[in-house]
Structure formats: structure tokens, C-alpha cells
PDB file of N, CA and C in Angstrom:
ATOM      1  N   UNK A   1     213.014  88.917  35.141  1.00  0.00           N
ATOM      2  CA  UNK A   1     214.334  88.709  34.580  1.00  0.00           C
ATOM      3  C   UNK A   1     214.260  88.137  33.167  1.00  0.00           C
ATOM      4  N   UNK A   2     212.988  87.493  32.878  1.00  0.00           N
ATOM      5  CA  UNK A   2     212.782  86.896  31.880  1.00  0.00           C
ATOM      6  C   UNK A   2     212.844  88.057  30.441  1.00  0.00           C
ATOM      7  N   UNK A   3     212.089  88.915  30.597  1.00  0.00           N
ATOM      8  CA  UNK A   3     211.999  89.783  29.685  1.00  0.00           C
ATOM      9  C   UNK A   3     213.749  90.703  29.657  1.00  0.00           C
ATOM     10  N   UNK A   4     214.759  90.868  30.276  1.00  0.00           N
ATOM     11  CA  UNK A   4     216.206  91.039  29.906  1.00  0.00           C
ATOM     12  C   UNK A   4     217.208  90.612  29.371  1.00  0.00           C
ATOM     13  N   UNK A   5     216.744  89.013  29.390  1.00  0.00           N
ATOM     14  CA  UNK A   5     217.266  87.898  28.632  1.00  0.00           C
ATOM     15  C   UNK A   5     216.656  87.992  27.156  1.00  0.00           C
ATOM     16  N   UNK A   6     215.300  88.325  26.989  1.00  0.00           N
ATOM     17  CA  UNK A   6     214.945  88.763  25.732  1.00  0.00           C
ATOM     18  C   UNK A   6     215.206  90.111  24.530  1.00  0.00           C
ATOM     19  N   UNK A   7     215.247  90.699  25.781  1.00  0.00           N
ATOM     20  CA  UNK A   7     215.979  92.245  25.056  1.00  0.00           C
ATOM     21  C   UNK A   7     217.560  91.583  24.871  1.00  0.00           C
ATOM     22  N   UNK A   8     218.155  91.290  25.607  1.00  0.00           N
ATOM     23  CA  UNK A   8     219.013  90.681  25.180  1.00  0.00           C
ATOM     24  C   UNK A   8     219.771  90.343  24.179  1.00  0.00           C
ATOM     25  N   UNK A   9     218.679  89.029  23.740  1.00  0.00           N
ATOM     26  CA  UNK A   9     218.738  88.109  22.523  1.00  0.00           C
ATOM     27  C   UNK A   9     218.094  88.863  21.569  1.00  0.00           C
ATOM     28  N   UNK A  10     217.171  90.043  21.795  1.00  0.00           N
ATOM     29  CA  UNK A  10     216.920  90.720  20.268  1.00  0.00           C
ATOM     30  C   UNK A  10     217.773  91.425  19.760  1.00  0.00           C
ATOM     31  N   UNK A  11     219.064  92.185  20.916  1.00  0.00           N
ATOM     32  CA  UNK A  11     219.702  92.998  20.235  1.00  0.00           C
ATOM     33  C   UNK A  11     220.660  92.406  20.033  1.00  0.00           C
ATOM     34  N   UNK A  12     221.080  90.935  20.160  1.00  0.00           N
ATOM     35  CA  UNK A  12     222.481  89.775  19.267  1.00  0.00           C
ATOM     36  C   UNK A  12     221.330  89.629  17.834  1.00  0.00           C
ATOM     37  N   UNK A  13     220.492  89.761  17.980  1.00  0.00           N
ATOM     38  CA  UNK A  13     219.795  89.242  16.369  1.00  0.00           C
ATOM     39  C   UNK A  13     220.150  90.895  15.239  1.00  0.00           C
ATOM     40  N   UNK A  14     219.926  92.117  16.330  1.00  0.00           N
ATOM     41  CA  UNK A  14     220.236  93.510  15.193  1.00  0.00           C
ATOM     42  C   UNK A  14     221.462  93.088  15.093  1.00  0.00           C
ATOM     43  N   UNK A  15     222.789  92.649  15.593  1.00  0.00           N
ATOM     44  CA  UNK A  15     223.748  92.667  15.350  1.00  0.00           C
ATOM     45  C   UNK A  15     223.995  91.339  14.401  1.00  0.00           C
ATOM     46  N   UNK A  16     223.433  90.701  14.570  1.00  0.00           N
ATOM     47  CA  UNK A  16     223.106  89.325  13.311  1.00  0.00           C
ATOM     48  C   UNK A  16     222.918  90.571  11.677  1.00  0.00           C
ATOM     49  N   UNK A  17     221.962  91.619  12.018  1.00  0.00           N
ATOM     50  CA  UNK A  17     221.514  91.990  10.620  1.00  0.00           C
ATOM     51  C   UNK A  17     222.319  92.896   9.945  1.00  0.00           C
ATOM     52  N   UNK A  18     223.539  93.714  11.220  1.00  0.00           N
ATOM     53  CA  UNK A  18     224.628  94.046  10.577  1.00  0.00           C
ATOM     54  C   UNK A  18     226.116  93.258   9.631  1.00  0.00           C
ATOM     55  N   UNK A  19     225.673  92.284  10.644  1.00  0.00           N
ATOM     56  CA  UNK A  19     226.517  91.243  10.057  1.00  0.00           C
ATOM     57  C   UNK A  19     226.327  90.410   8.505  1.00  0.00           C
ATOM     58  N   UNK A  20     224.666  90.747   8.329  1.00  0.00           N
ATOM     59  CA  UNK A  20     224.541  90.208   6.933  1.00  0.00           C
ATOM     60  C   UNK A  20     224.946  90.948   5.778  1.00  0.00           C
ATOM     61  N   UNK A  21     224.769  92.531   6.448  1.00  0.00           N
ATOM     62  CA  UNK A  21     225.569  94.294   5.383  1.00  0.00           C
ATOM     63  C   UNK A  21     226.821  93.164   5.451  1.00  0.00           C
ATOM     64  N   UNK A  22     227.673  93.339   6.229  1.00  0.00           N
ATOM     65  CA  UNK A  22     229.220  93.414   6.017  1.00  0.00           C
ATOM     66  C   UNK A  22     228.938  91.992   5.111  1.00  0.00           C
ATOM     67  N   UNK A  23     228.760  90.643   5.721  1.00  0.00           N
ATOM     68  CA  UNK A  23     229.109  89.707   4.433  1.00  0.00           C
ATOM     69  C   UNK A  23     228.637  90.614   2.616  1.00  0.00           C
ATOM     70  N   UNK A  24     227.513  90.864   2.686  1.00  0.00           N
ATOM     71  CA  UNK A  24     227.262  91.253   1.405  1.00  0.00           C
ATOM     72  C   UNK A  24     227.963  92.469   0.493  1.00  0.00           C
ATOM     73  N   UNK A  25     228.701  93.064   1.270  1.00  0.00           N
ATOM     74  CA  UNK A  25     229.664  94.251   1.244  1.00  0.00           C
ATOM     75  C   UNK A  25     230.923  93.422   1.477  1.00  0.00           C
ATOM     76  N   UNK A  26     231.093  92.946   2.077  1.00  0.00           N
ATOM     77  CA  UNK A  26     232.712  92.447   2.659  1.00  0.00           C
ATOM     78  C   UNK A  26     233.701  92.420   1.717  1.00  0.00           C
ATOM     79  N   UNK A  27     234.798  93.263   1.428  1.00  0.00           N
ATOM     80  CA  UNK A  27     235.919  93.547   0.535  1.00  0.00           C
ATOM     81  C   UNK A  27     236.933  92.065   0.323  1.00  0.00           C
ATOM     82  N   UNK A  28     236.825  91.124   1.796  1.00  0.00           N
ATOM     83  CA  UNK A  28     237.829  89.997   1.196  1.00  0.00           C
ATOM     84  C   UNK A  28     236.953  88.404   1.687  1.00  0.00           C
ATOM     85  N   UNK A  29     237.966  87.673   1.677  1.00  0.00           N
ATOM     86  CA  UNK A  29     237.437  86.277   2.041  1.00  0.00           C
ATOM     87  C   UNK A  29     237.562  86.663   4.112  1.00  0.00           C
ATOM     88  N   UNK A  30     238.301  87.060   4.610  1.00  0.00           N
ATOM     89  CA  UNK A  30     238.840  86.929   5.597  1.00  0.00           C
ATOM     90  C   UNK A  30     237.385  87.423   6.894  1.00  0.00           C
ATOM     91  N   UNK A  31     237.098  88.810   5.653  1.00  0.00           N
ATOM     92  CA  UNK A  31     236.245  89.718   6.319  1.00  0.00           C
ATOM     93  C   UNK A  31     234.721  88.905   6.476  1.00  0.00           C
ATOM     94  N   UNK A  32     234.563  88.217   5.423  1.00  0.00           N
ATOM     95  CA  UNK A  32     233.429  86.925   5.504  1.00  0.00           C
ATOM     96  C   UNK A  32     233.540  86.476   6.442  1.00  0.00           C
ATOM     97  N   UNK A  33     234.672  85.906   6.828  1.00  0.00           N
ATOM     98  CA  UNK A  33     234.751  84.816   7.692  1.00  0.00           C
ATOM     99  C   UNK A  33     235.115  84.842   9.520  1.00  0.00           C
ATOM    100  N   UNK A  34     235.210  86.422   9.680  1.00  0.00           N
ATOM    101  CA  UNK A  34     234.985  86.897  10.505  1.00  0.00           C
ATOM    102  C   UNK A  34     233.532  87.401  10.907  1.00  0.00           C
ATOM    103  N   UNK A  35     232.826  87.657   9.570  1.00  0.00           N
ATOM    104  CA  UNK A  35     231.803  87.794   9.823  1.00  0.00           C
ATOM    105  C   UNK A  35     230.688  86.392  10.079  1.00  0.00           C
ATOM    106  N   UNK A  36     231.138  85.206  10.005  1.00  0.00           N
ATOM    107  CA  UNK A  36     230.789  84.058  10.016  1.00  0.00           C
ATOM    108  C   UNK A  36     230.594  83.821  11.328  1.00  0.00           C
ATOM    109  N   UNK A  37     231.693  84.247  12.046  1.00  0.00           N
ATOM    110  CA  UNK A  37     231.794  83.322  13.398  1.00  0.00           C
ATOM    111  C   UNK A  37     231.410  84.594  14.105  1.00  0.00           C
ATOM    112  N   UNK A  38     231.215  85.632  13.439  1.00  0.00           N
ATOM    113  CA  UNK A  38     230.383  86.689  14.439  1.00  0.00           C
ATOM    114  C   UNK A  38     229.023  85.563  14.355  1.00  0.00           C
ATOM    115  N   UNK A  39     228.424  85.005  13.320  1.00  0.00           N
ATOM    116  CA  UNK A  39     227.153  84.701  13.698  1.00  0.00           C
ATOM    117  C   UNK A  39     227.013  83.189  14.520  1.00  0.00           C
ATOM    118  N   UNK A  40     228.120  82.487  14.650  1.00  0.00           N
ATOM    119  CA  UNK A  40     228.329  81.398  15.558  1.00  0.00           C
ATOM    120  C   UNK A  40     227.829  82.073  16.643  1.00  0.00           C
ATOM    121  N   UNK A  41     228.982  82.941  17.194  1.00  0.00           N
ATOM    122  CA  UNK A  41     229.288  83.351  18.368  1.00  0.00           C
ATOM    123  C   UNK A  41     228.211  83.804  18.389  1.00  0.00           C
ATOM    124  N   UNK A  42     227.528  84.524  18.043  1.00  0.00           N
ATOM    125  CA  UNK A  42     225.773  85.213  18.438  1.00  0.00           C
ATOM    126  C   UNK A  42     225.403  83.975  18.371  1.00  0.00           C
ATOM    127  N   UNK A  43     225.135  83.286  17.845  1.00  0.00           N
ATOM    128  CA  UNK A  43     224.085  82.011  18.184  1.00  0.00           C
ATOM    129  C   UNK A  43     223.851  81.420  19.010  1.00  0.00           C
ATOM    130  N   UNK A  44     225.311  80.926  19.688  1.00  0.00           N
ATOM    131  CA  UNK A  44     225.824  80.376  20.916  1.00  0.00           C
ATOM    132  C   UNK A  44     225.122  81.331  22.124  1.00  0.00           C
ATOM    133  N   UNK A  45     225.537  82.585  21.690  1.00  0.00           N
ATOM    134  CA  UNK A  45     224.922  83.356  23.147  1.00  0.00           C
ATOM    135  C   UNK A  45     223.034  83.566  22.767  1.00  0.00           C
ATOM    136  N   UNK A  46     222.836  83.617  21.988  1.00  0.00           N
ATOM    137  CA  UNK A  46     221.243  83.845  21.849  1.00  0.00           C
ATOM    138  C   UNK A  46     220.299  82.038  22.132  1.00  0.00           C
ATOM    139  N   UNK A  47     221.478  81.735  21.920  1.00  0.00           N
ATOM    140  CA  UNK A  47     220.594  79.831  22.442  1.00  0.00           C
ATOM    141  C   UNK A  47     221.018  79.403  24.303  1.00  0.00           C
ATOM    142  N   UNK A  48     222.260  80.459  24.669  1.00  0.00           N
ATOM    143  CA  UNK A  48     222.217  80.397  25.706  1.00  0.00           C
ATOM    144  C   UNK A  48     221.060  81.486  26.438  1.00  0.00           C
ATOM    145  N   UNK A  49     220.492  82.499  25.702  1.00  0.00           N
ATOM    146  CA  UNK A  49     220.078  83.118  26.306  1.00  0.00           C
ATOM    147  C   UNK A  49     218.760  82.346  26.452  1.00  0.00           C
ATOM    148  N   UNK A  50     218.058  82.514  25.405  1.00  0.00           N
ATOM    149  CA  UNK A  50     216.964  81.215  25.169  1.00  0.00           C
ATOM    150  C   UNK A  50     216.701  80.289  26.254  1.00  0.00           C
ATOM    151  N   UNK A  51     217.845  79.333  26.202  1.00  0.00           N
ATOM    152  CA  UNK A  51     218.390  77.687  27.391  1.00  0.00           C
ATOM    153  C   UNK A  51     217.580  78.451  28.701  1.00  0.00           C
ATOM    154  N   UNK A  52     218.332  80.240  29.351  1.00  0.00           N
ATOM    155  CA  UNK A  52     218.404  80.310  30.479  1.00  0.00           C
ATOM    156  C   UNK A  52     217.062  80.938  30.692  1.00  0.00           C
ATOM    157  N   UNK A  53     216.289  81.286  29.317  1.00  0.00           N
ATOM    158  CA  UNK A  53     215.065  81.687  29.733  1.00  0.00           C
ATOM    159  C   UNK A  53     213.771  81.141  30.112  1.00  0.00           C
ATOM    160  N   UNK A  54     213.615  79.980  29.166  1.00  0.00           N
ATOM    161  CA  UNK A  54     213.022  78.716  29.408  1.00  0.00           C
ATOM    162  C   UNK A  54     213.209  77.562  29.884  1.00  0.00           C
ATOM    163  N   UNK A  55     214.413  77.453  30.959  1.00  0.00           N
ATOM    164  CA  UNK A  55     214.870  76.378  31.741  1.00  0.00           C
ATOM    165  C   UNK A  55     215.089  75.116  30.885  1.00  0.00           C
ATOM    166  N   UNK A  56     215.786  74.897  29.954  1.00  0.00           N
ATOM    167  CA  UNK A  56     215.981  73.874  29.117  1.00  0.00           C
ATOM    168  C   UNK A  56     217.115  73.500  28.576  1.00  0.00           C
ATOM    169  N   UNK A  57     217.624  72.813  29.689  1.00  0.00           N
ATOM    170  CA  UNK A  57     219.219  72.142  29.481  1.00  0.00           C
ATOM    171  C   UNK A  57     219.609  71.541  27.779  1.00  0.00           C
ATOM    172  N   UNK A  58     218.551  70.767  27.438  1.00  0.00           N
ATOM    173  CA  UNK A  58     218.741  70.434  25.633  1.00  0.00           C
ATOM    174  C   UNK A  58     219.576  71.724  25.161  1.00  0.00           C
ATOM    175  N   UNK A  59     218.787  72.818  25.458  1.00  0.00           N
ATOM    176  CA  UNK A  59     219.106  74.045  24.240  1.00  0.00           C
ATOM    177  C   UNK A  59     220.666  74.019  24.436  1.00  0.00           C
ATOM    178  N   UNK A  60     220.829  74.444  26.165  1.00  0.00           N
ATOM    179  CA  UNK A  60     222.723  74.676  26.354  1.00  0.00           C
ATOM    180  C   UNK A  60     223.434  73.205  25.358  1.00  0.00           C
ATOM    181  N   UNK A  61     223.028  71.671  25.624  1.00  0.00           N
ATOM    182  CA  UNK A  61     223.931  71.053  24.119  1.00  0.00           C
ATOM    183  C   UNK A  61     223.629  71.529  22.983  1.00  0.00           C
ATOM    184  N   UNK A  62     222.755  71.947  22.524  1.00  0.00           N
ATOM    185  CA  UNK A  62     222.784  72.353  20.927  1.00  0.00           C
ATOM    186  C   UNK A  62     224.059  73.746  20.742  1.00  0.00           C
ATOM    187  N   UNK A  63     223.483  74.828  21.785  1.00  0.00           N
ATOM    188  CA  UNK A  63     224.512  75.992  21.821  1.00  0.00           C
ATOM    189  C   UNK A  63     226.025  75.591  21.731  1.00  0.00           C
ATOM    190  N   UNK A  64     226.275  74.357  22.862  1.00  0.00           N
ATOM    191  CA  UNK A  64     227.846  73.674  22.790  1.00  0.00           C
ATOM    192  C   UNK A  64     228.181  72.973  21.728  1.00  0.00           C
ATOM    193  N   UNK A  65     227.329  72.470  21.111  1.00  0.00           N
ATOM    194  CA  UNK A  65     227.392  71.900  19.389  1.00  0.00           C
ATOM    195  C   UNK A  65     227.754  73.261  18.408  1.00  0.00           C
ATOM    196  N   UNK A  66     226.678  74.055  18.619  1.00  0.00           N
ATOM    197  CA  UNK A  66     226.986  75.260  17.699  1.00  0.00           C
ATOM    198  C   UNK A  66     229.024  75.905  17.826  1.00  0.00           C
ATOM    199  N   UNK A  67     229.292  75.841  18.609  1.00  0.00           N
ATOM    200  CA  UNK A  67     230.013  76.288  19.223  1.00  0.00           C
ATOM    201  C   UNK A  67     231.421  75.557  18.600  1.00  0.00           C
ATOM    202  N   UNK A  68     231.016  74.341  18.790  1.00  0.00           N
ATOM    203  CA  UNK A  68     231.989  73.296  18.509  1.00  0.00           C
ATOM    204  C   UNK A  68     232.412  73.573  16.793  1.00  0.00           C
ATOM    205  N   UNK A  69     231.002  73.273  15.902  1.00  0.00           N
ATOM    206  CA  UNK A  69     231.441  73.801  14.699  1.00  0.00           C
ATOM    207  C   UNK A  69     231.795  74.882  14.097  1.00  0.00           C
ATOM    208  N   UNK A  70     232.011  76.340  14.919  1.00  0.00           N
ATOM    209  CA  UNK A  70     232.305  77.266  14.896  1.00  0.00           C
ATOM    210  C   UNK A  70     234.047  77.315  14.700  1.00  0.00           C
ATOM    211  N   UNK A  71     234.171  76.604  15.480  1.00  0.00           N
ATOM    212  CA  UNK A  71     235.829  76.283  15.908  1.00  0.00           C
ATOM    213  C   UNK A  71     236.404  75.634  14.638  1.00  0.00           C
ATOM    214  N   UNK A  72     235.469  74.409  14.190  1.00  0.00           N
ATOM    215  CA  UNK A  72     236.103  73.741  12.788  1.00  0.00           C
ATOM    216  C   UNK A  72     235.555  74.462  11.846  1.00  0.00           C
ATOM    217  N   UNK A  73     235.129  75.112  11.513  1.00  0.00           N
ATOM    218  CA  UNK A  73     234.827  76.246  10.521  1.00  0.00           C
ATOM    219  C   UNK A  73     235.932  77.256  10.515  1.00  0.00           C
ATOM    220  N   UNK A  74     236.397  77.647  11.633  1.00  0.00           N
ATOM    221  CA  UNK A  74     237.429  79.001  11.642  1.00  0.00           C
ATOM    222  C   UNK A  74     239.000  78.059  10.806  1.00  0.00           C
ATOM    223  N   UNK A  75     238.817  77.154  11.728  1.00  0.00           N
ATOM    224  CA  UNK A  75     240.151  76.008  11.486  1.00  0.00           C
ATOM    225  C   UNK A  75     240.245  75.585  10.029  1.00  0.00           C
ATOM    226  N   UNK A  76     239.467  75.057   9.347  1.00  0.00           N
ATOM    227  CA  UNK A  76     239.356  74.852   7.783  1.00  0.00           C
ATOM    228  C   UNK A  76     239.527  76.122   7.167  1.00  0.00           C
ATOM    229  N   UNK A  77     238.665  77.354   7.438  1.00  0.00           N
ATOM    230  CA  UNK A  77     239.429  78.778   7.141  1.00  0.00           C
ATOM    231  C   UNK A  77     241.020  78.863   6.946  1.00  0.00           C
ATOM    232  N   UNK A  78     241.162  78.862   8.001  1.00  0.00           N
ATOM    233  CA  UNK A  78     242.710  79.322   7.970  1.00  0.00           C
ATOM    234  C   UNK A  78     243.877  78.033   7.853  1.00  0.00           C
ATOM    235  N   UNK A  79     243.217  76.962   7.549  1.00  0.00           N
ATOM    236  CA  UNK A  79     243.872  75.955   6.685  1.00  0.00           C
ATOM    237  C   UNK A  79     243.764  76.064   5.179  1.00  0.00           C
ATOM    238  N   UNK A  80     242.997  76.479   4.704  1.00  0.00           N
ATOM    239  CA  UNK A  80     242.818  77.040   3.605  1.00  0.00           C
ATOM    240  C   UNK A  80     243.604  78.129   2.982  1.00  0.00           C
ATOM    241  N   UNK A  81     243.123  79.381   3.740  1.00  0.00           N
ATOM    242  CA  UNK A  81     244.138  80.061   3.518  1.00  0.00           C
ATOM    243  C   UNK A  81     245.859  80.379   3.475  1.00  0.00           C
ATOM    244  N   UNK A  82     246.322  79.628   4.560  1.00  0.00           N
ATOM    245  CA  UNK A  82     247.336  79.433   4.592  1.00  0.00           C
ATOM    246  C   UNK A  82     248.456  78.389   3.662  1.00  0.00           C
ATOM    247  N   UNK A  83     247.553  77.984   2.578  1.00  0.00           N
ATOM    248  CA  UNK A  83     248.461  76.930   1.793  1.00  0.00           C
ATOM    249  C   UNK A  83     248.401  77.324   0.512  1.00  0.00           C
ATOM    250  N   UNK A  84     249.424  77.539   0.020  1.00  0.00           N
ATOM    251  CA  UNK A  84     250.136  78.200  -1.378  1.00  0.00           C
ATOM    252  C   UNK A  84     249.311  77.922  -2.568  1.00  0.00           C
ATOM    253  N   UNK A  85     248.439  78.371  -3.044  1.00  0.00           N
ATOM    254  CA  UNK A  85     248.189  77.855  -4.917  1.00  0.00           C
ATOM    255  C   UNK A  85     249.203  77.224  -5.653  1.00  0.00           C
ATOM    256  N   UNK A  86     248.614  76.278  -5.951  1.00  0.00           N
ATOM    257  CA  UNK A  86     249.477  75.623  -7.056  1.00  0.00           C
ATOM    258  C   UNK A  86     250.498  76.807  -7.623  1.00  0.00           C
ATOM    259  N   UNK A  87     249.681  77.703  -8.503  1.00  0.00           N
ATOM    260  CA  UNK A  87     250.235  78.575  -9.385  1.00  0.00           C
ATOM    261  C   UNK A  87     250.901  79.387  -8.534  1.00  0.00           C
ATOM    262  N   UNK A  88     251.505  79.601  -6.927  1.00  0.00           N
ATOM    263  CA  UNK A  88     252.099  80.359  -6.434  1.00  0.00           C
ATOM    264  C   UNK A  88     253.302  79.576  -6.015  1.00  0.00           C
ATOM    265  N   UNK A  89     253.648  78.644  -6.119  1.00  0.00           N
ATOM    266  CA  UNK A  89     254.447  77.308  -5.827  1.00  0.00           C
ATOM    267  C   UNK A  89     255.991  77.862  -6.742  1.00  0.00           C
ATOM    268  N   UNK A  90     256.643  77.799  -6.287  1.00  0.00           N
ATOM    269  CA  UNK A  90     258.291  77.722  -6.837  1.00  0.00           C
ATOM    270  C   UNK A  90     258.284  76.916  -8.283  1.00  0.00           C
ATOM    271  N   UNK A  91     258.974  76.780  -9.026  1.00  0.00           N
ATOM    272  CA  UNK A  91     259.039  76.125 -10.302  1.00  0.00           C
ATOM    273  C   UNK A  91     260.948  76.046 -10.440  1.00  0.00           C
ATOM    274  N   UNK A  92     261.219  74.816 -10.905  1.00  0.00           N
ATOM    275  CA  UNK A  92     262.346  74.711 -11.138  1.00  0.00           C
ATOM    276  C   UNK A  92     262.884  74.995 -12.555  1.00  0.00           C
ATOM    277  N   UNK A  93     262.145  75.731 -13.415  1.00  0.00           N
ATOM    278  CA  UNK A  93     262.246  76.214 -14.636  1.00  0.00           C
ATOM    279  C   UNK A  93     263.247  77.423 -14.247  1.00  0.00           C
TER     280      UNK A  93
END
């Protein structure tokens, strides 16, 4: 079973290397940042895969850490985005 968990986790890493095309190609900020938490989210599952291959509870907290900053990464994203430029702001002129 050990070696399925590895095929596994090699083919979240090809999809890691598509993910580095699209950031380097990526047409906006948004598309980055989808492509960002594509690589959270692979991480999370390739450290769970890892955790379940080598019996090592540590790895599953690091994966739930990874995980965690994934979430405040998306959240500062779209706090970001969502708040007006100065220069887009109303003017009473």
C-alpha cells in the first residue's frame, strides 16, 4: 500500500509543476492566487500522504499548520482585493 501513497504524492507534485506554468503565465492577480492555494492544498495532501506512509503523527500537525495558513493567505487575498484604491474613491470635487 505503501508504494500507492507514493504514486500518489508524485502525481500532486506533476500537478505542483503545472501550477508553476500557470503562475508564470497567469493573466491576473486572482489567477496567482488560485494558483497559490492549489499549492497549499497539494501540500496538505502530499504531507498527508507522506504522515500516512511513514506512520508519523508530527507530519499530520505540520500538514494542519500548512493548511491553516492557506486559509489566511486566501483571506488577506480577498481583503485586499476587495478595498477600493485610493485613486478609485469618490471625490467631492
Amino acid at each position: 500500500m505503501s508504494w500507492l501513497y507514493s504514486l500518489a504524492a508524485w502525481l500532486l507534485v506533476v500537478s505542483l509543476l503545472f501550477g508553476v506554468v500557470r503562475i508564470a503565465i497567469g493573466p491576473s492577480e486572482a489567477d496567482r492566487m488560485v494558483t497559490a492555494q492549489l499549492f497549499g492544498t497539494t501540500g496538505v495532501a502530499i504531507l498527508l500522504l507522506l504522515a500516512y506512509s511513514v506512520q508519523s503523527r508530527p507530519i499530520i500537525d505540520v500538514a494542519l499548520v500548512l493548511a491553516v495558513l492557506a486559509v489566511i493567505a486566501i483571506v488577506a487575498f480577498v481583503r485586499r482585493v476587495r478595498q477600493p484604491l485610493r485613486s478609485e474613491l469618490p471625490t467631492d470635487e
